[in-house]
Protein backbone atom coordinates (compact mmCIF):
# COMPACT_ATOMS: atom_id res chain seq x y z
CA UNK A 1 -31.50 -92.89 121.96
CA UNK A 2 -34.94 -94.75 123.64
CA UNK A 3 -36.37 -93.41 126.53
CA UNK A 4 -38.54 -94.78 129.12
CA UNK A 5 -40.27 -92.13 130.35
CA UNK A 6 -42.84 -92.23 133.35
CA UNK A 7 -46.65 -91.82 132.42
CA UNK A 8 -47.13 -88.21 131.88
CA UNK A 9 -48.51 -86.42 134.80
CA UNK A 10 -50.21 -83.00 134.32
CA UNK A 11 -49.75 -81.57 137.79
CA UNK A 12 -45.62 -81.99 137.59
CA UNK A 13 -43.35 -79.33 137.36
CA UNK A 14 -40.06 -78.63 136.64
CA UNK A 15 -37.18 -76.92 138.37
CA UNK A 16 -34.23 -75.30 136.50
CA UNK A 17 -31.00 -75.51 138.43
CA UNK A 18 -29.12 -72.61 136.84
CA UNK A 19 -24.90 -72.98 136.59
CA UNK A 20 -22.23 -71.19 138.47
CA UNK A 21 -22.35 -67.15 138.17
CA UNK A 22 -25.32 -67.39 136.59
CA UNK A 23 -29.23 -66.64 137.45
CA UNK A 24 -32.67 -67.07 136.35
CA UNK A 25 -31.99 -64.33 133.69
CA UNK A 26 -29.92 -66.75 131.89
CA UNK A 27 -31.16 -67.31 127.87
CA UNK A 28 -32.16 -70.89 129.02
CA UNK A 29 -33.75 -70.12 131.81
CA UNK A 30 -36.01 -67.06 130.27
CA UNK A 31 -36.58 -69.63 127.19
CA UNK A 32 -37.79 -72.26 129.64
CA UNK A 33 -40.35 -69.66 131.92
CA UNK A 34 -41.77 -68.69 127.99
CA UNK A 35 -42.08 -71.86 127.42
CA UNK A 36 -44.37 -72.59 130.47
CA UNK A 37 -46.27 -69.47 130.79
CA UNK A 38 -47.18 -69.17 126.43
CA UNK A 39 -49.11 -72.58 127.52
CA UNK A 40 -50.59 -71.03 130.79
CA UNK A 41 -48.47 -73.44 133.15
CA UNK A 42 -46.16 -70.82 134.41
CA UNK A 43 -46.75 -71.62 137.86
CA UNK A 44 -44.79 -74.98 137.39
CA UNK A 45 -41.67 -73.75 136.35
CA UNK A 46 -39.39 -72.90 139.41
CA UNK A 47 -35.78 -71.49 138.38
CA UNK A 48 -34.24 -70.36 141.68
CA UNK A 49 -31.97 -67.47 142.17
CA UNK A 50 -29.34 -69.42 143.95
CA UNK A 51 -26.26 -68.24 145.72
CA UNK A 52 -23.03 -68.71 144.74
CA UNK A 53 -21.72 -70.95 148.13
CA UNK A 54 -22.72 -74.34 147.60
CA UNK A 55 -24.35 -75.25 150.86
CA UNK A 56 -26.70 -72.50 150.74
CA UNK A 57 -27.61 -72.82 147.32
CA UNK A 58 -28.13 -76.71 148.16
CA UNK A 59 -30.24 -75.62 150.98
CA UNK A 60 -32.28 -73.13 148.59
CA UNK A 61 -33.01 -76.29 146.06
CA UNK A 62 -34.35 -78.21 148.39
CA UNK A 63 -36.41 -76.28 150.56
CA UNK A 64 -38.09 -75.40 146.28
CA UNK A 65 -38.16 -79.30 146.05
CA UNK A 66 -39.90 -79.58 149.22
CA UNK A 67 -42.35 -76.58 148.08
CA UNK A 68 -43.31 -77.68 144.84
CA UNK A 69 -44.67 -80.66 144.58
CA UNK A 70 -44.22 -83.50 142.43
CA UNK A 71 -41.05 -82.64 139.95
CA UNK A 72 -38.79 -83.01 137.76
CA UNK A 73 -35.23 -81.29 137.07
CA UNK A 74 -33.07 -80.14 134.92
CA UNK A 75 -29.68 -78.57 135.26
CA UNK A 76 -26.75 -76.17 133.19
CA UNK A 77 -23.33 -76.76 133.95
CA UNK A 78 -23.11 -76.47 137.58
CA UNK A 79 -26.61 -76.88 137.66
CA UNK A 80 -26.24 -80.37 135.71
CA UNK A 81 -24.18 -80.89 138.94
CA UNK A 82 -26.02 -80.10 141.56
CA UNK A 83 -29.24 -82.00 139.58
CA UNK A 84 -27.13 -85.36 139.47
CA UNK A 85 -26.71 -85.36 143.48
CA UNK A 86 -30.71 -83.99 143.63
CA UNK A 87 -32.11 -87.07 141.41
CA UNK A 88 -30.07 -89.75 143.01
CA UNK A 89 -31.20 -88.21 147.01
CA UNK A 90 -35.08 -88.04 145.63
CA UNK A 91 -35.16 -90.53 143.46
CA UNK A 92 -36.00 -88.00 140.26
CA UNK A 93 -35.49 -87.43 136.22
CA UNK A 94 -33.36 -85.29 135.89
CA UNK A 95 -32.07 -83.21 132.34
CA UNK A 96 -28.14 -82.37 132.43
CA UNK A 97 -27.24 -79.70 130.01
CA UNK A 98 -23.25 -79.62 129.35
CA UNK A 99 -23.14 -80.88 133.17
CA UNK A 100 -19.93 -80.52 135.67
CA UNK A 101 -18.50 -83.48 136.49
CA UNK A 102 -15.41 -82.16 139.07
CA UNK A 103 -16.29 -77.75 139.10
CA UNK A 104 -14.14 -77.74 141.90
CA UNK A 105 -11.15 -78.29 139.52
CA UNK A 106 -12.41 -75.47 137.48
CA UNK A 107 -13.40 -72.95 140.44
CA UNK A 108 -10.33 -73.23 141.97
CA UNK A 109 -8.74 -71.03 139.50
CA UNK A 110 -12.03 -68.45 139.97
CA UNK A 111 -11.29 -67.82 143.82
CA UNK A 112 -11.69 -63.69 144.69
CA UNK A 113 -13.93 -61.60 143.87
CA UNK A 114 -16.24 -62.13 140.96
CA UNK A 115 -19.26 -60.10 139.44
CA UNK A 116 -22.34 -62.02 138.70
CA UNK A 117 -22.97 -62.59 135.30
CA UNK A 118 -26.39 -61.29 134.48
CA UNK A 119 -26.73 -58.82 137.91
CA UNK A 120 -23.57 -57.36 137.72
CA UNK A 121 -23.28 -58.44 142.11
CA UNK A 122 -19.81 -58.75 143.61
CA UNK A 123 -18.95 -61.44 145.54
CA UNK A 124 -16.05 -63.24 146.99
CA UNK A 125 -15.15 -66.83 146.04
CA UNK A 126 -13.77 -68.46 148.97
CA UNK A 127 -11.46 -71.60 148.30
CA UNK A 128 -13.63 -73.37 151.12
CA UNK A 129 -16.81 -73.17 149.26
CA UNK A 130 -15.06 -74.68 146.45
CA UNK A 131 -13.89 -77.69 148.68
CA UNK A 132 -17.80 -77.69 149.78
CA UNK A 133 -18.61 -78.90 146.15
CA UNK A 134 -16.63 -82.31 146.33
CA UNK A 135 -19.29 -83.76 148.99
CA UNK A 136 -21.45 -83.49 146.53
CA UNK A 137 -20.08 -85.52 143.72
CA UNK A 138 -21.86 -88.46 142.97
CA UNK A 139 -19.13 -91.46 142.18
CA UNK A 140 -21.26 -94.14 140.19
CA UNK A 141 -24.94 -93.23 138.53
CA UNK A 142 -27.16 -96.15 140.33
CA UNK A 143 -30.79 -95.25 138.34
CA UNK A 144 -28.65 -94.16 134.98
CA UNK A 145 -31.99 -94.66 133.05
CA UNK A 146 -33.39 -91.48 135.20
CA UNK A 147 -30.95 -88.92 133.71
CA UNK A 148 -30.91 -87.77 129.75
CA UNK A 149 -27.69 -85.93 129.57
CA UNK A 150 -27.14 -83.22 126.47
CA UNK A 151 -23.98 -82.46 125.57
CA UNK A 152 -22.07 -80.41 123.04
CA UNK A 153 -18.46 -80.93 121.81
CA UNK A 154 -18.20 -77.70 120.94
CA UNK A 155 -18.37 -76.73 124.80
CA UNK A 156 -15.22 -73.76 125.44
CA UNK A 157 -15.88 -74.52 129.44
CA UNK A 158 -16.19 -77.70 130.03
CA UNK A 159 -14.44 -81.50 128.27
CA UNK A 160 -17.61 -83.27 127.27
CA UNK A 161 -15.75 -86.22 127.39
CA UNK A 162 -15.85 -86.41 131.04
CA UNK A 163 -19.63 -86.30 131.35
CA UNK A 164 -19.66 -88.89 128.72
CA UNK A 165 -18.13 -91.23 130.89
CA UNK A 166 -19.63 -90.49 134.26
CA UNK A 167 -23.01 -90.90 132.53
CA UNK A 168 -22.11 -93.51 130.05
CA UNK A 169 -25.11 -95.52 131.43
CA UNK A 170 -27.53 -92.68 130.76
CA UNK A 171 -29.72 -91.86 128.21
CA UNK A 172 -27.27 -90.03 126.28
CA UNK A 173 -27.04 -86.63 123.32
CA UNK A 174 -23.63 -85.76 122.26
CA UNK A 175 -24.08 -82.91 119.41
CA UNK A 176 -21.16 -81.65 117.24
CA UNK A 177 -20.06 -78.45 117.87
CA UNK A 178 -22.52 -76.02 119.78
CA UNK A 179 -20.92 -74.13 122.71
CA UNK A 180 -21.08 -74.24 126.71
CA UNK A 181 -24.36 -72.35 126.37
CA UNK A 182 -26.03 -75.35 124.47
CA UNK A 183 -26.86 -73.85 121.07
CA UNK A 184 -30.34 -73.55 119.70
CA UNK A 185 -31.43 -74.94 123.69
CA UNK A 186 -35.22 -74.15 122.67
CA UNK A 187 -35.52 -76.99 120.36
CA UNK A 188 -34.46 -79.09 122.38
CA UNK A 189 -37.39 -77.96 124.96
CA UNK A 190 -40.01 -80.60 124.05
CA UNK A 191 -37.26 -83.34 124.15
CA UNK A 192 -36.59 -82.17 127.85
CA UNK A 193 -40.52 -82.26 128.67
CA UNK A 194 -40.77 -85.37 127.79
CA UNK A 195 -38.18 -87.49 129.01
CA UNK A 196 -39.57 -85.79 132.30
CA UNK A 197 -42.86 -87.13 131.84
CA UNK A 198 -44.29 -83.52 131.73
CA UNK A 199 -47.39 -82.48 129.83
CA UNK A 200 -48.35 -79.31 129.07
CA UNK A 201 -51.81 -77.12 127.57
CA UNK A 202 -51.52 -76.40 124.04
CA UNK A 203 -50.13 -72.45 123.49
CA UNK A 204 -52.47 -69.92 124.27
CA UNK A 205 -54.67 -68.64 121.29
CA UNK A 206 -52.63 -65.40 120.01
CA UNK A 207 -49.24 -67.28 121.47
């Protein structure tokens, strides 16, 4: 896999787009914020709390795009689909980890009430907010060479195979095994960083 990444900037930052049922308490997510803050850059990690109704949680991302400056994103699962429509509106990189290619498909069979993963919060899955998620599917990839997408085979949710051909174009990972989780995610951190174009301080003495 090659990789033409931008020139690194120091003052990007990235946003973590967080999957369905999930929040920013997720293992990713918490590995990511470390990650950021152990090299005294936590201010440019965002990892919104989003809602579980896709036009507000649309709404949320992009009022934090609008907030944070120059960035970069990367997205889990739902996230990874809610990144791909994202990059191709603002023209960004984007990282898709074990993306959704059609969740509607999926979330039809979640509709009623559901707890939140990590907060334990009820909530009601209405069929129309699973309808809401097919305007934003993105058909064909126009800047492929913008998105690295990581998959696992070993993914219990989701068929890789189908992200491997929406994203065929892409800069591709397809690792054996693994889970929908993403096994051993932190190692893959400075991979992520990079194909971003983001630069970060060295750890913090005592890190």
């Amino acid at each position: 896999m090659t990789s033409s990444a931008p020139a690194p900037s120091e003052a990007l930052s990235l946003v973590y787009i967080h999957g369905f049922n999930s929040s920013p308490a997720s293992l990713k997510a918490r590995q990511l914020v470390q990650w950021f803050e152990a090299r005294g850059a936590g201010d440019r990690i965002h990892v919104p709390a989003l809602p579980p109704e896709p036009k507000r949680a649309m709404a949320m991302l992009e009022a934090t795009l609008a907030g944070a400056g120059p960035v970069a994103l990367a997205g889990s699962s739902l996230g990874g689909f809610y990144a791909t429509w994202l990059a191709a509106h603002h023209d960004l990189r984007a990282v898709l980890i074990n993306p959704a290619v059609r969740p509607w498909l999926l979330l039809d069979d979640y509709v009623g009430e559901l707890a939140n993963y990590h907060t334990g919060e009820q909530f009601q899955l209405k069929r129309g907010w699973v309808e809401e998620l097919r305007s934003y599917a993105v058909a064909e990839i126009d800047r492929p060479e913008q998105l690295l997408v990581m998959l696992q085979t070993g993914d219990e949710t989701l068929d890789w195979r189908d992200a491997w051909a929406l994203y065929e174009d892409c800069h591709l990972y397809r690792g054996l095994g693994g889970s929908h989780g993403f096994d051993d995610f932190d190692a893959f951190i400075p991979l992520l960083l990079r194909f971003c174009g983001i630069t970060l301080p060295s750890v913090s003495p005592g890190q």
